[in-house]
Protein backbone atom coordinates (compact mmCIF):
# COMPACT_ATOMS: atom_id res chain seq x y z
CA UNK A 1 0.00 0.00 0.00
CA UNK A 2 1.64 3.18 -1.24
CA UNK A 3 1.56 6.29 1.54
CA UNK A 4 0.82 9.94 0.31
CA UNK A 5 3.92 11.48 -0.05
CA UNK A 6 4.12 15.48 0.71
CA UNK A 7 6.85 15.74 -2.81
CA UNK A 8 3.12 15.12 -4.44
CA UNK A 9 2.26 19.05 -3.37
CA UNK A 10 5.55 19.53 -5.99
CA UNK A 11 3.33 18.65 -8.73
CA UNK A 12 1.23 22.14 -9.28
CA UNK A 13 -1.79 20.22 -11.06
CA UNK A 14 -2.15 17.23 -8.97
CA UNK A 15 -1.93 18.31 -5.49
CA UNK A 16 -4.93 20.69 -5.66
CA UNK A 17 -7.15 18.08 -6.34
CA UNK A 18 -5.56 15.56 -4.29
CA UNK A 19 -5.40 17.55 -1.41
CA UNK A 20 -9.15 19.05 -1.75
CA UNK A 21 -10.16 14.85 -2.16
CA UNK A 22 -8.78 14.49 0.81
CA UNK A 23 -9.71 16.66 3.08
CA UNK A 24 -13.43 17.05 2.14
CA UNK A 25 -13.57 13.37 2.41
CA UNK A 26 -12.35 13.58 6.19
CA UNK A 27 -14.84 16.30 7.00
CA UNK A 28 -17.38 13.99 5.78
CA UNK A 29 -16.67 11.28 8.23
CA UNK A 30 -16.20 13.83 11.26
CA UNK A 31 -19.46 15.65 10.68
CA UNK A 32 -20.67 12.53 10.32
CA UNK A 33 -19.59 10.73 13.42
CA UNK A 34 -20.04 13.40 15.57
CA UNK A 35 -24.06 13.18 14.77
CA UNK A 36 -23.70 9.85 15.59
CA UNK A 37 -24.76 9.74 19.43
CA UNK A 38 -27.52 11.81 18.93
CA UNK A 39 -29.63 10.54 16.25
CA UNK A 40 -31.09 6.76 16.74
CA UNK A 41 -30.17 3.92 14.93
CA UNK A 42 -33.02 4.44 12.41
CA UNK A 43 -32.14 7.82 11.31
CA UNK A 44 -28.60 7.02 10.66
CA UNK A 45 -28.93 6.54 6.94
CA UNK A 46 -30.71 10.18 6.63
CA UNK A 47 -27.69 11.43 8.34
CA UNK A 48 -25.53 10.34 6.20
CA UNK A 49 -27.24 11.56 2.78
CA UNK A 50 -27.47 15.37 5.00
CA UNK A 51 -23.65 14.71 5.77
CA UNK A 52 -22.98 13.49 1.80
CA UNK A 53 -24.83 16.22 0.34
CA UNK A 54 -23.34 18.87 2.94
CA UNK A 55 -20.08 17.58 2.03
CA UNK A 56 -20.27 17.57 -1.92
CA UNK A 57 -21.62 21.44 -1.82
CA UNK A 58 -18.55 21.94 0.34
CA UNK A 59 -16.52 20.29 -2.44
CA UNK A 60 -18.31 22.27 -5.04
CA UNK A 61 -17.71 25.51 -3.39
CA UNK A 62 -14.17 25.39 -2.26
CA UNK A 63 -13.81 24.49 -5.83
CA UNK A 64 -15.19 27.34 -7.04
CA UNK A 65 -13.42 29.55 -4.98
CA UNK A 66 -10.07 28.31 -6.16
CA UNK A 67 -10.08 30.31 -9.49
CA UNK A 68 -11.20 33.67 -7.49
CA UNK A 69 -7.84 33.30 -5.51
CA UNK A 70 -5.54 32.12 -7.93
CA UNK A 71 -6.51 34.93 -10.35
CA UNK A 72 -6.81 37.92 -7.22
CA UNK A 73 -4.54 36.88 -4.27
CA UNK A 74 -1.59 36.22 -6.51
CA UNK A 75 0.98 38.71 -5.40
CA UNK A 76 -1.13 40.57 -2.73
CA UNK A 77 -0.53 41.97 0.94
CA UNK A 78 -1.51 39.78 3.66
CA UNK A 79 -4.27 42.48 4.88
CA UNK A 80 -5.85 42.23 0.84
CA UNK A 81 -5.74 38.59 1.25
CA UNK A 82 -7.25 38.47 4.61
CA UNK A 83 -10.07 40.68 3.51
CA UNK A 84 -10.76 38.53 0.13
CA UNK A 85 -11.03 35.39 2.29
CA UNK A 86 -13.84 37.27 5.02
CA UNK A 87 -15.47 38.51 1.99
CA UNK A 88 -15.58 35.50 -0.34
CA UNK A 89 -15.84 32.38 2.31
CA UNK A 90 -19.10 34.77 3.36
CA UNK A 91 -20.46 35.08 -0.20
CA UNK A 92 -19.98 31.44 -0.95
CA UNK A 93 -21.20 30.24 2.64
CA UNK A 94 -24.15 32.13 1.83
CA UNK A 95 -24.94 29.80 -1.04
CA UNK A 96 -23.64 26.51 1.10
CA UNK A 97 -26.99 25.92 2.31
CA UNK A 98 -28.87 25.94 -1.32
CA UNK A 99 -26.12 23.45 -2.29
CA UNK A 100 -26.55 21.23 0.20
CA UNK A 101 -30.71 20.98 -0.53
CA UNK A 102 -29.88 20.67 -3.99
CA UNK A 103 -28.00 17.66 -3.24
CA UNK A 104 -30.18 16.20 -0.84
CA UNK A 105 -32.99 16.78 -3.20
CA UNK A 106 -31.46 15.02 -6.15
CA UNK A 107 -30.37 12.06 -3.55
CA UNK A 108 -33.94 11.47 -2.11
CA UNK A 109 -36.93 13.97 -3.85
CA UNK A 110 -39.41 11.68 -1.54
CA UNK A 111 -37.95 12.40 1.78
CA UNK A 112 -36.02 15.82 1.26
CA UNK A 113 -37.84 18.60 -0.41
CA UNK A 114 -36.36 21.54 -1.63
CA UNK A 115 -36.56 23.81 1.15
CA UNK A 116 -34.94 26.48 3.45
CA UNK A 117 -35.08 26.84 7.01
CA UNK A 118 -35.07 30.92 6.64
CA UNK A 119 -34.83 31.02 11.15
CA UNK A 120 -31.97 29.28 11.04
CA UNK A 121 -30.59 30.54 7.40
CA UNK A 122 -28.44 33.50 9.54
CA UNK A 123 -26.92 30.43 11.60
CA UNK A 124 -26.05 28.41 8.96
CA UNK A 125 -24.24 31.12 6.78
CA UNK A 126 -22.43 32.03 9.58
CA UNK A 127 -21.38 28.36 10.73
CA UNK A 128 -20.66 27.65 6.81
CA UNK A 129 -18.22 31.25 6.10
CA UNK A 130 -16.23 29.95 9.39
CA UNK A 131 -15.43 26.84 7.40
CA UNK A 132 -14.75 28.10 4.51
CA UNK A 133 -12.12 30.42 6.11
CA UNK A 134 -10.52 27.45 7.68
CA UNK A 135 -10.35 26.00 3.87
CA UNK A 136 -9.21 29.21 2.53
CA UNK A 137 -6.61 29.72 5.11
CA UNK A 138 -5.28 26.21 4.49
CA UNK A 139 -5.32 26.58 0.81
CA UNK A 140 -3.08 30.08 1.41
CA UNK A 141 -1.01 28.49 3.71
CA UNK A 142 -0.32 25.56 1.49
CA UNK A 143 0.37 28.21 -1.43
CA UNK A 144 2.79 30.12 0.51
CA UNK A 145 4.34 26.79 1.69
CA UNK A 146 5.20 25.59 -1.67
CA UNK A 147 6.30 29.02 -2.76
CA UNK A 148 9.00 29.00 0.43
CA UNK A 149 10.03 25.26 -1.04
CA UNK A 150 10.71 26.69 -4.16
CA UNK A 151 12.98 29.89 -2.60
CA UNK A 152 14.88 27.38 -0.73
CA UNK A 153 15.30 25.18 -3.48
CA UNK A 154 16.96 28.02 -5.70
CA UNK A 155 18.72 29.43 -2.87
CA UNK A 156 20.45 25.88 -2.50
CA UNK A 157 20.82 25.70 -6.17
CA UNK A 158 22.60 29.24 -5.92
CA UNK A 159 24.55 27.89 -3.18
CA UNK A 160 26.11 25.04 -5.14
CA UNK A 161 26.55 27.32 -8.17
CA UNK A 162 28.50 29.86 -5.77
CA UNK A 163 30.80 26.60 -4.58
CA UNK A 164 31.43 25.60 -8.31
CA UNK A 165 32.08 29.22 -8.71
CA UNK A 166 34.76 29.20 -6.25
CA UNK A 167 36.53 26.41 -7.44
CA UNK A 168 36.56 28.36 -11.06
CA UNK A 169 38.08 31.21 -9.01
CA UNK A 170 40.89 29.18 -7.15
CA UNK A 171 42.05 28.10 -10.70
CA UNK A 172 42.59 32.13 -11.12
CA UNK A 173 44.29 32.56 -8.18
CA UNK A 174 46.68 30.12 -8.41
CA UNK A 175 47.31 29.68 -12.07
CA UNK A 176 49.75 27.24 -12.67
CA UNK A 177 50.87 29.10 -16.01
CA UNK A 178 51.31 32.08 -14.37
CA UNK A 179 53.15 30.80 -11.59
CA UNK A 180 55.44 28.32 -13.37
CA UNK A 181 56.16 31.54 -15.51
CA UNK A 182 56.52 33.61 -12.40
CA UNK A 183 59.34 31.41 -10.73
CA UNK A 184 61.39 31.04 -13.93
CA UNK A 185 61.31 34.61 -14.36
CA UNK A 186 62.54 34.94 -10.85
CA UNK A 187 65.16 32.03 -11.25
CA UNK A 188 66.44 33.32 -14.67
CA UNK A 189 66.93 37.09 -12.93
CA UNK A 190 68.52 36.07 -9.82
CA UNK A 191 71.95 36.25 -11.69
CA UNK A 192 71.07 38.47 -14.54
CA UNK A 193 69.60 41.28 -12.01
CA UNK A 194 69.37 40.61 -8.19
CA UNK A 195 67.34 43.88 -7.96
CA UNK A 196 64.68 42.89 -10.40
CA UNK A 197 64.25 39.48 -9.13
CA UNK A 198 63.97 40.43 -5.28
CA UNK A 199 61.37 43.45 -6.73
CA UNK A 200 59.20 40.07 -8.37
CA UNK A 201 59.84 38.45 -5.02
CA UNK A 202 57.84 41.05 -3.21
CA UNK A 203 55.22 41.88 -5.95
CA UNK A 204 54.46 37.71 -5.91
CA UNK A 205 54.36 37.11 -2.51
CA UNK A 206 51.55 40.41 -1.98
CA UNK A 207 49.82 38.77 -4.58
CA UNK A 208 49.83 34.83 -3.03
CA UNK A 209 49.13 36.65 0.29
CA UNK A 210 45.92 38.56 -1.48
CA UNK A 211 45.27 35.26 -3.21
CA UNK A 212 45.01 32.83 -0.53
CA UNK A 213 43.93 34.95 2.24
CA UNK A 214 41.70 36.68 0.47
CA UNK A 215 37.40 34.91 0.93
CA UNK A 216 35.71 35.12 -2.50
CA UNK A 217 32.49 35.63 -0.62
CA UNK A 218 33.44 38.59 1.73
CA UNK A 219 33.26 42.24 0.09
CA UNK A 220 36.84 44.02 0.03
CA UNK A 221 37.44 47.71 -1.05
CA UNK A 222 38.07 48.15 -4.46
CA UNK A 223 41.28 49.59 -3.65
CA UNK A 224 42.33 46.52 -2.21
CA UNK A 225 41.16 44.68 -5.23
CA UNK A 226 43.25 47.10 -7.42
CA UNK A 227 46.60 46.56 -5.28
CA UNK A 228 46.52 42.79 -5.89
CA UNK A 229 46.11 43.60 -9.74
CA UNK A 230 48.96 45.61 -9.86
CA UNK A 231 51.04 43.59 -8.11
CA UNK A 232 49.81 40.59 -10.56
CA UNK A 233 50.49 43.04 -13.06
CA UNK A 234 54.30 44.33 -12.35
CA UNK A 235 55.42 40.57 -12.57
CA UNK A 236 53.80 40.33 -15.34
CA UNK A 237 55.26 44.36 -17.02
CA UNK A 238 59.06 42.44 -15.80
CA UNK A 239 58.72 39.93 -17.51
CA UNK A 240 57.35 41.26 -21.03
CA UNK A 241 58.87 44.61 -20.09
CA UNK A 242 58.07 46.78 -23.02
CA UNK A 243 55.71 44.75 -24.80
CA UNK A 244 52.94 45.64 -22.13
CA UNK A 245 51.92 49.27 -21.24
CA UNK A 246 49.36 49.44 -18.52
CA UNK A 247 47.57 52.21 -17.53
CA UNK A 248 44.93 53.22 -14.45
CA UNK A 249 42.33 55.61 -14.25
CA UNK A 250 40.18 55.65 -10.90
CA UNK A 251 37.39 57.86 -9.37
CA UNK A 252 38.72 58.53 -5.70
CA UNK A 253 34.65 57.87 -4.66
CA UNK A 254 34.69 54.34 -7.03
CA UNK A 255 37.92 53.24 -4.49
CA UNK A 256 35.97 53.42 -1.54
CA UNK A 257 33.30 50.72 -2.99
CA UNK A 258 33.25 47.25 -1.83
CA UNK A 259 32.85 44.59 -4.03
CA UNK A 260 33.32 40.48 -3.75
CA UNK A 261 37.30 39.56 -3.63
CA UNK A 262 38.67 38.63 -7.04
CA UNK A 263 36.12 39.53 -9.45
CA UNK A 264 37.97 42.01 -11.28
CA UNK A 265 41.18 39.83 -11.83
CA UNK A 266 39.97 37.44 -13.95
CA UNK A 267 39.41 40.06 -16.60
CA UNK A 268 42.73 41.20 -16.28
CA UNK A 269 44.56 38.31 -16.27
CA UNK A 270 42.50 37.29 -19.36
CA UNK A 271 43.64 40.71 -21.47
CA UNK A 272 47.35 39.90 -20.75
CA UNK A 273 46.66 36.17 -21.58
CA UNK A 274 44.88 36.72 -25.13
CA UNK A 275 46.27 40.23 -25.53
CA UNK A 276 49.64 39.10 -25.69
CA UNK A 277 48.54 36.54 -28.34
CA UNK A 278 46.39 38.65 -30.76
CA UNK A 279 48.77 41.88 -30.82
CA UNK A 280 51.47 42.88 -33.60
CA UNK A 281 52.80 45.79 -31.40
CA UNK A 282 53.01 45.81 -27.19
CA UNK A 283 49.80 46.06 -25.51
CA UNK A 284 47.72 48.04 -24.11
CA UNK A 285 45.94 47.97 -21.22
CA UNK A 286 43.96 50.32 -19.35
CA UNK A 287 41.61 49.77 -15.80
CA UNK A 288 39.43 51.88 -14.81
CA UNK A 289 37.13 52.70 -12.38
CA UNK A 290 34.05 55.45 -11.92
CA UNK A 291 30.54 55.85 -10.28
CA UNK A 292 27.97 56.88 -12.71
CA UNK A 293 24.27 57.18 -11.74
CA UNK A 294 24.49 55.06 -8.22
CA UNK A 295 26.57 51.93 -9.84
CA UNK A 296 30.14 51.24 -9.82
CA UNK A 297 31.48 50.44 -13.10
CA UNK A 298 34.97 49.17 -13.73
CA UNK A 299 35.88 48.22 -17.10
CA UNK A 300 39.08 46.33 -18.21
CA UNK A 301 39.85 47.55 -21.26
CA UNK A 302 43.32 46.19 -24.20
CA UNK A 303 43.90 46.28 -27.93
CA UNK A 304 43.11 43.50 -29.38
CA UNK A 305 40.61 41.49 -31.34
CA UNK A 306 37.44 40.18 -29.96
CA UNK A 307 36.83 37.62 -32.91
CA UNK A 308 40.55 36.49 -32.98
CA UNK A 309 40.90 32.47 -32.49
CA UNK A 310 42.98 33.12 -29.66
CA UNK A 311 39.60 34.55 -27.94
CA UNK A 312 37.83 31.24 -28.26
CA UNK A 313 37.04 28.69 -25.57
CA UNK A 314 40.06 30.08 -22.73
CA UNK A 315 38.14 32.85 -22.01
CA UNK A 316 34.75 31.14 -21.57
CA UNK A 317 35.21 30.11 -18.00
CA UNK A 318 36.64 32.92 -16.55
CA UNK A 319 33.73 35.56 -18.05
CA UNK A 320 31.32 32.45 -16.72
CA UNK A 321 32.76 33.06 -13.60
CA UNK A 322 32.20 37.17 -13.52
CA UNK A 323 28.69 36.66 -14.85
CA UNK A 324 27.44 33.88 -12.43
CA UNK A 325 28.89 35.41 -9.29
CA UNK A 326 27.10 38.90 -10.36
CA UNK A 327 23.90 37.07 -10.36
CA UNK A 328 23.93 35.36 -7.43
CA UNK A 329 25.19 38.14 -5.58
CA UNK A 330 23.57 41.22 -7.07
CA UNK A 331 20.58 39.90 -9.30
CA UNK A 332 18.68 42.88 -10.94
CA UNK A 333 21.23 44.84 -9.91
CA UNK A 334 24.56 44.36 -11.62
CA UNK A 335 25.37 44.10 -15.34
CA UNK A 336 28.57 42.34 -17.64
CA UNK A 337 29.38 43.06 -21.18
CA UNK A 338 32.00 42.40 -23.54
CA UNK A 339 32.52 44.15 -26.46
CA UNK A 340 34.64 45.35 -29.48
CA UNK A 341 35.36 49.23 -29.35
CA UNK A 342 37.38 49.99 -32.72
CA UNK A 343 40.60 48.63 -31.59
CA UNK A 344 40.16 47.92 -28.17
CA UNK A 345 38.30 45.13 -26.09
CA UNK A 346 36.21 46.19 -23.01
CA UNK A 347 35.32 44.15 -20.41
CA UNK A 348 32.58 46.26 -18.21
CA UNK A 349 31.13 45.58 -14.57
CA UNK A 350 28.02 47.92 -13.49
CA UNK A 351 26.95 47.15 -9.97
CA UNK A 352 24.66 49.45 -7.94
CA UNK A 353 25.83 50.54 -4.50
């Protein structure tokens, strides 16, 4: 024998009904059993065709109300949705009573005739509409229930993205290329020019220090974010010396922002990577930073191609990486692009702060 499951309320079609099955078919036998000790043995068959029909109406009605919520109470404030449940469970309670002598009429024309008991009409409106509130506040509840599920369910999915996002990210930080290239630089200046390899010393141990101290999730100051590029950049300007020129350009205000640790680098590293590739001459590159309207926007910018081979499938995961951590961490309210400016590539970042 197969148990009802709660992952059926996942299905949107199916749980409705089964649900609404359900529970009118329990307050069918609860009505009914509690008339049980007070109506003799011979009656017991009448009660049960009142109890039937009084539960079918029920049925009927709760099913009628459905539509008036689903296409009203979407999207509304709990005091709209209180008042649309007072006002419809007393419109349709209100009818309850007609579709319960309706029923019993069709059942049994011989014993039940069509008629209402006006005395006790107030009563049973009023005894009806509190039912129907209990039904309507378990259908909202339910609603709201499954629409919580369904947050937590994206905010684990976002979770896991962020994880796979970090793991992208740790393949920046420590790039073997660049670090292989780093330490032979280093090795091959140590008795060419002491100077020059204790200055790559210091400018790669800031960056490691940036790079594996640094949490991916916790906000740093753009300036801070900007001091581990350079640094990642002067290795890189001694060992190409003149074939890169790098320039900066930053707002004071945009310095002061915060942003998540290691966003910008990517970028960066990915100009010198394909820009060194895809240029005749040395290149260029220029950062910059500046508030405009409320958002932050810091664009990475180098000459270059955007349609040269050497800007195929190597650049995919790292501008995955900017665009996924944007969404999960500002959705609606950040922006990437990458685009081809005459001669130059730009890489832009918009968030609002």
């Amino acid at each position: 024998m197969k148990m009802f499951s709660l992952d059926k309320l996942k299905h949107p079609l199916s749980s409705f009904w089964v649900l609404q099955l359900i529970g009118w078919a329990l307050y069918g036998v609860l009505i009914y059993i509690t008339f049980l000790t007070v109506v003799p043995p011979s009656g017991r068959f009448g009660l049960l065709q009142v109890k039937i029909s009084r539960t079918v109406a029920g049925f009927v009605l709760t099913s009628l109300m459905r539509p008036i919520y689903k296409r009203i109470g979407s999207a509304q404030s709990v005091p709209f949705i209180a008042l649309l449940i007072l006002i419809t469970s007393f419109a349709f309670g209100s009818l309850w009573p007609f579709g319960e002598q309706t029923g019993l009429w069709l059942m049994n024309r011989q014993q039940f005739g069509f008629s209402i008991n006006w005395a006790r009409y107030p009563v049973e409106v009023l005894d009806y509409s509190f039912t129907l509130v209990g039904w309507s506040a378990l259908y909202f509840g339910i609603k709201y229930w499954r629409q919580w599920q369904s947050e937590h369910e994206r905010t684990l999915q976002a979770e896991a993205l962020a994880n796979h996002a970090q793991l992208d990210m740790l393949r920046y930080q420590l790039n073997p290329h660049f670090l292989f290239n780093a330490l032979n630089s280093i090795r091959a200046s140590i008795d060419e020019d002491s100077h020059r390899a204790k200055r790559m010393v210091t400018e790669f141990s800031e960056f490691l220090r940036y790079s594996l101290l640094n949490d991916n999730s916790a906000l740093v100051d753009l300036r801070q974010e900007i001091e581990a590029i350079k640094n990642y950049l002067a290795i890189e300007k001694i060992r190409f010396e003149d074939k890169l020129d790098v320039t900066f350009d930053f707002e004071p205000a945009a310095e002061e922002c915060q942003l998540p640790g290691f966003l910008v680098h990517p970028l960066v590293e990915n100009a010198v990577k394909h820009g060194m590739t895809n240029n005749s001459g040395p290149l260029k590159i220029c950062i910059a930073a500046r508030m405009r309207d409320g958002r932050l926007v810091v664009e990475v910018a180098n000459t270059g191609r955007l349609d040269s081979p050497t800007n195929g499938s190597g650049t995919h995961i790292g501008l995955r990486n900017v665009r996924e951590r944007l969404a999960k961490l500002y959705p609606d309210k950040s922006s990437f692009s990458l685009r081809q400016d005459g001669a130059w590539i730009r890489a832009t970042i918009e968030i609002e702060v």
